[in-house]
Protein backbone atom coordinates (compact mmCIF):
# COMPACT_ATOMS: atom_id res chain seq x y z
CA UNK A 1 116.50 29.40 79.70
CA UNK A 2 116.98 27.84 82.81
CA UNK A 3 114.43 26.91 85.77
CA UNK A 4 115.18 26.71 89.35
CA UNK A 5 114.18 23.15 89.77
CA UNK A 6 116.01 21.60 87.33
CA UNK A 7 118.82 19.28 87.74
CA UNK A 8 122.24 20.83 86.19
CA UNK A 9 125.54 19.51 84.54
CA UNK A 10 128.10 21.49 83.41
CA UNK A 11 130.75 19.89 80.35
CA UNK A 12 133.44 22.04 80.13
CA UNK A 13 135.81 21.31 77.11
CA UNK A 14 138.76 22.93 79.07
CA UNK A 15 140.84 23.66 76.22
CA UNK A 16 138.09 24.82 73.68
CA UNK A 17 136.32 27.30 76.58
CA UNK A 18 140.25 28.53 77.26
CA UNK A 19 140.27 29.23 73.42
CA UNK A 20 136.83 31.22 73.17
CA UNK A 21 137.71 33.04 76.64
CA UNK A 22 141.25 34.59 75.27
CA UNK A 23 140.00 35.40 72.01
CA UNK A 24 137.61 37.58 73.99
CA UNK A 25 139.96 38.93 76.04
CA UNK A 26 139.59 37.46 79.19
CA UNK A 27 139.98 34.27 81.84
CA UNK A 28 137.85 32.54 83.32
CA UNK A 29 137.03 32.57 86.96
CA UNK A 30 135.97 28.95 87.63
CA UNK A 31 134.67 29.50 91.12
CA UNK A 32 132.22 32.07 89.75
CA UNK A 33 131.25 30.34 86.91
CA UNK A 34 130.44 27.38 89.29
CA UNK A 35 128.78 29.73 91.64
CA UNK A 36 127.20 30.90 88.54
CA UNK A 37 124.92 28.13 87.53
CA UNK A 38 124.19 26.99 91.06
CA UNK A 39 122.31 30.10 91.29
CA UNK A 40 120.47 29.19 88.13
CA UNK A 41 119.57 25.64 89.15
CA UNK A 42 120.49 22.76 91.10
CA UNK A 43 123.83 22.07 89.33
CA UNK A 44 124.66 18.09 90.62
CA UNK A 45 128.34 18.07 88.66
CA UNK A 46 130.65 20.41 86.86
CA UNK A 47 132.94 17.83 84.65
CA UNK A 48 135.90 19.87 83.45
CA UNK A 49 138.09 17.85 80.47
CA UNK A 50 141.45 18.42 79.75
CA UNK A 51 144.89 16.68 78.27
CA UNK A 52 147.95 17.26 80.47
CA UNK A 53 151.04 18.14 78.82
CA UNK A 54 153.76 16.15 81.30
CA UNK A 55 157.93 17.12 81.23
CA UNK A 56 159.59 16.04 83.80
CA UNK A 57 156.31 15.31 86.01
CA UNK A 58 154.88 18.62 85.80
CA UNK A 59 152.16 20.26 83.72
CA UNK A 60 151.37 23.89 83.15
CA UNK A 61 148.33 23.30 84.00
CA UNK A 62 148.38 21.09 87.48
CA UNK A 63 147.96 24.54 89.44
CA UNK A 64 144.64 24.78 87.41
CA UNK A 65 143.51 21.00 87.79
CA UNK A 66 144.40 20.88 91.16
CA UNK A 67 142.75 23.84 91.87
CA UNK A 68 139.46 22.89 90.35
CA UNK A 69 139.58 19.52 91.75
CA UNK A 70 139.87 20.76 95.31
CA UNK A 71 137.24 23.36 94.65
CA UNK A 72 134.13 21.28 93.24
CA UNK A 73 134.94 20.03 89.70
CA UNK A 74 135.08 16.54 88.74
CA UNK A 75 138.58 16.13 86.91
CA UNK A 76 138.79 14.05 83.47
CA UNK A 77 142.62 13.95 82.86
CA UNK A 78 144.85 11.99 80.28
CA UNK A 79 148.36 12.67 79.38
CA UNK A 80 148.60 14.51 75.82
CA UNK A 81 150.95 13.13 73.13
CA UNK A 82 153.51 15.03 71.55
CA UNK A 83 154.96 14.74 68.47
CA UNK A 84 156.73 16.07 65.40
CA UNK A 85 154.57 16.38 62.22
CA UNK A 86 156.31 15.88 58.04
CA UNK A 87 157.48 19.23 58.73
CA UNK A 88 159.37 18.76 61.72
CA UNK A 89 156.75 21.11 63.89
CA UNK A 90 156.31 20.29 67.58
CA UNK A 91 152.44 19.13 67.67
CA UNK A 92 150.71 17.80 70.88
CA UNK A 93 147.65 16.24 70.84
CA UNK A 94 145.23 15.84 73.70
CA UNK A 95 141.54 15.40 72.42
CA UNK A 96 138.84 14.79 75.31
CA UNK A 97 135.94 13.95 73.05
CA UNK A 98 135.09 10.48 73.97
CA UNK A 99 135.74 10.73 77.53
CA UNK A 100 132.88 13.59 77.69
CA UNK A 101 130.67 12.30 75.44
CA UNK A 102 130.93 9.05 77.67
CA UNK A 103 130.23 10.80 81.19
CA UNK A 104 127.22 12.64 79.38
CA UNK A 105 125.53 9.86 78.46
CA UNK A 106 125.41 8.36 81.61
CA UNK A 107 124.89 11.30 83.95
CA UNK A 108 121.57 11.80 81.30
CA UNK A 109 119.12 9.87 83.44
CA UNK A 110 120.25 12.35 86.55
CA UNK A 111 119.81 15.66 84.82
CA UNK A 112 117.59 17.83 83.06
CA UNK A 113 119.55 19.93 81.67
CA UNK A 114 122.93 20.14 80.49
CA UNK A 115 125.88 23.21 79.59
CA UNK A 116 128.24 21.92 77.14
CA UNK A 117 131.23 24.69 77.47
CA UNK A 118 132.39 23.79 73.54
CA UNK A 119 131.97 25.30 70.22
CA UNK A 120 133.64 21.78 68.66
CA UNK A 121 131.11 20.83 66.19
CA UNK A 122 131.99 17.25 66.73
CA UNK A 123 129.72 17.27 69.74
CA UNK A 124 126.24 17.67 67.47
CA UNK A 125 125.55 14.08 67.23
CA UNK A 126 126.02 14.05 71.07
CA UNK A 127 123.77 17.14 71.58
CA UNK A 128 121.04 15.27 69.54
CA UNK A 129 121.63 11.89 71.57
CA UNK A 130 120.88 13.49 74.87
CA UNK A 131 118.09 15.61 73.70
CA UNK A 132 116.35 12.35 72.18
CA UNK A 133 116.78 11.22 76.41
CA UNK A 134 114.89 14.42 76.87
CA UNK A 135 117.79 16.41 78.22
CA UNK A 136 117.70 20.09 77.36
CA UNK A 137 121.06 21.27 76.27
CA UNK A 138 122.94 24.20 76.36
CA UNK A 139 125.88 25.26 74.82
CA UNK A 140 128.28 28.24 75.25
CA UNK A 141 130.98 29.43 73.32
CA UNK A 142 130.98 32.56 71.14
CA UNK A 143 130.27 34.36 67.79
CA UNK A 144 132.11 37.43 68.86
CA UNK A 145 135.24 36.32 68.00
CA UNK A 146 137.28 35.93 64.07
CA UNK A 147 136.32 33.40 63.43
CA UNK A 148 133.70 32.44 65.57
CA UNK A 149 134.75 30.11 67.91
CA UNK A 150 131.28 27.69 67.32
CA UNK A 151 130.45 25.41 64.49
CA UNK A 152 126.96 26.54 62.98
CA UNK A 153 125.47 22.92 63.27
CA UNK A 154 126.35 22.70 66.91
CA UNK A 155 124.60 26.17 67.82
CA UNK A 156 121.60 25.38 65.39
CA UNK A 157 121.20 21.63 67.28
CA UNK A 158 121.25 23.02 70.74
CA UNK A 159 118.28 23.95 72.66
CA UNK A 160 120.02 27.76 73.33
CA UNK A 161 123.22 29.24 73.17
CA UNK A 162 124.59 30.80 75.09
CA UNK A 163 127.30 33.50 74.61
CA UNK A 164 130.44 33.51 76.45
CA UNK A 165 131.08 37.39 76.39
CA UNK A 166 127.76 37.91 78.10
CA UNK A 167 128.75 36.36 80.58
CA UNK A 168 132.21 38.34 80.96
CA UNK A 169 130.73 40.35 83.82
CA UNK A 170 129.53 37.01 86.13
CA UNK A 171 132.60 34.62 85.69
CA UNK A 172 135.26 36.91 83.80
CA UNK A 173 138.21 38.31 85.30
CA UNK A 174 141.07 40.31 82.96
CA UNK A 175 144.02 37.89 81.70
CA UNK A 176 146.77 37.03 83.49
CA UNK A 177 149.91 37.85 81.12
CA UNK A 178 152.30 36.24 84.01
CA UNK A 179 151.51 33.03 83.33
CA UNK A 180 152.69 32.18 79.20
CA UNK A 181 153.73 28.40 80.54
CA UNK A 182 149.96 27.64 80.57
CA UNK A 183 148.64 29.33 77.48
CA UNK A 184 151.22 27.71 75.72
CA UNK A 185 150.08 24.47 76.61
CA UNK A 186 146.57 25.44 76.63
CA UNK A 187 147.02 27.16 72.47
CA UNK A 188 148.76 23.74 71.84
CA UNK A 189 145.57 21.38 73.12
CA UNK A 190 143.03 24.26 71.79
CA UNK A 191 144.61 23.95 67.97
CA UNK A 192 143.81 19.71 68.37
CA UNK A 193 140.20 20.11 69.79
């Protein structure tokens, strides 16, 4: 799957991977997960993509993105947009699509490989693009899950999946049921992706 040598990007879809992590029953530990594929090649950026939800100048989240920033992740932020739908339901939307399709495209020259941490099926055509560069991509998400938290055309165009819960024992850590501010906020951006 992976070789030493090769130059490494991680895409994490922040509020997709927070999706396919609970519905396995776990968080995410990102320093391990960073630590993770450094081990398994020579990883030149971890992107991590995600909408803040801002009341009052403050986001669930900032601990998070702070937290990554300082700690080796590149940050790609935008403020989501709430709203009320015809039925008078709170909705916030906060979709990071273009921005990471964007960054891939032009980190492709510098890698060899890249991890796409998505099951969003939107992000075929974009898998296909940077294989055509002769990028070898992976993508992680899971099958574990009801329902499956991939699309079937992503996982079929990527050079190998791979499955989040398998990697529960490297980057895992159990769920953290003090903090309900950020899953909140999290659920809300994971139902738009």
């Amino acid at each position: 799957m992976f070789y030493r040598d090769e130059r490494l990007a991680l895409f994490i879809d922040g509020s997709n991977l927070y999706a396919a992590a609970k519905s396995l029953g776990f968080d995410i530990d990102y320093k391990l997960l960073r630590q993770e594929f450094m081990r398994r090649g020579k990883l030149l950026r971890a992107f991590y993509y995600t909408a803040l939800l801002e009341n009052d100048d403050y986001s669930p989240i900032r601990p998070l993105v702070d937290w990554l920033h300082y700690n080796g992740f590149t940050m790609v932020t935008k403020p989501a947009k709430e709203f009320t739908d015809s039925q008078g339901r709170r909705k916030v939307k906060g979709n990071m699509d273009i921005e990471l399709t964007v960054d891939a495209m032009e980190i492709a020259s510098h890698v060899d490989h890249i991890v796409l941490f998505s099951g969003d099926g939107d992000f075929r055509p974009l898998v296909e693009a940077l294989q055509r560069k002769g990028v070898r991509v992976s993508v992680c998400s899971t099958i574990r899950s009801q329902p499956p938290m991939i699309a079937d055309e992503l996982r079929r165009q990527a050079d190998n999946f791979i499955e989040l819960d398998e990697l529960r024992e490297v980057v895992g850590r159990p769920p953290r049921e003090d903090r309900p501010s950020r899953a909140t906020s999290e659920e809300e951006l994971a139902d738009e992706g």
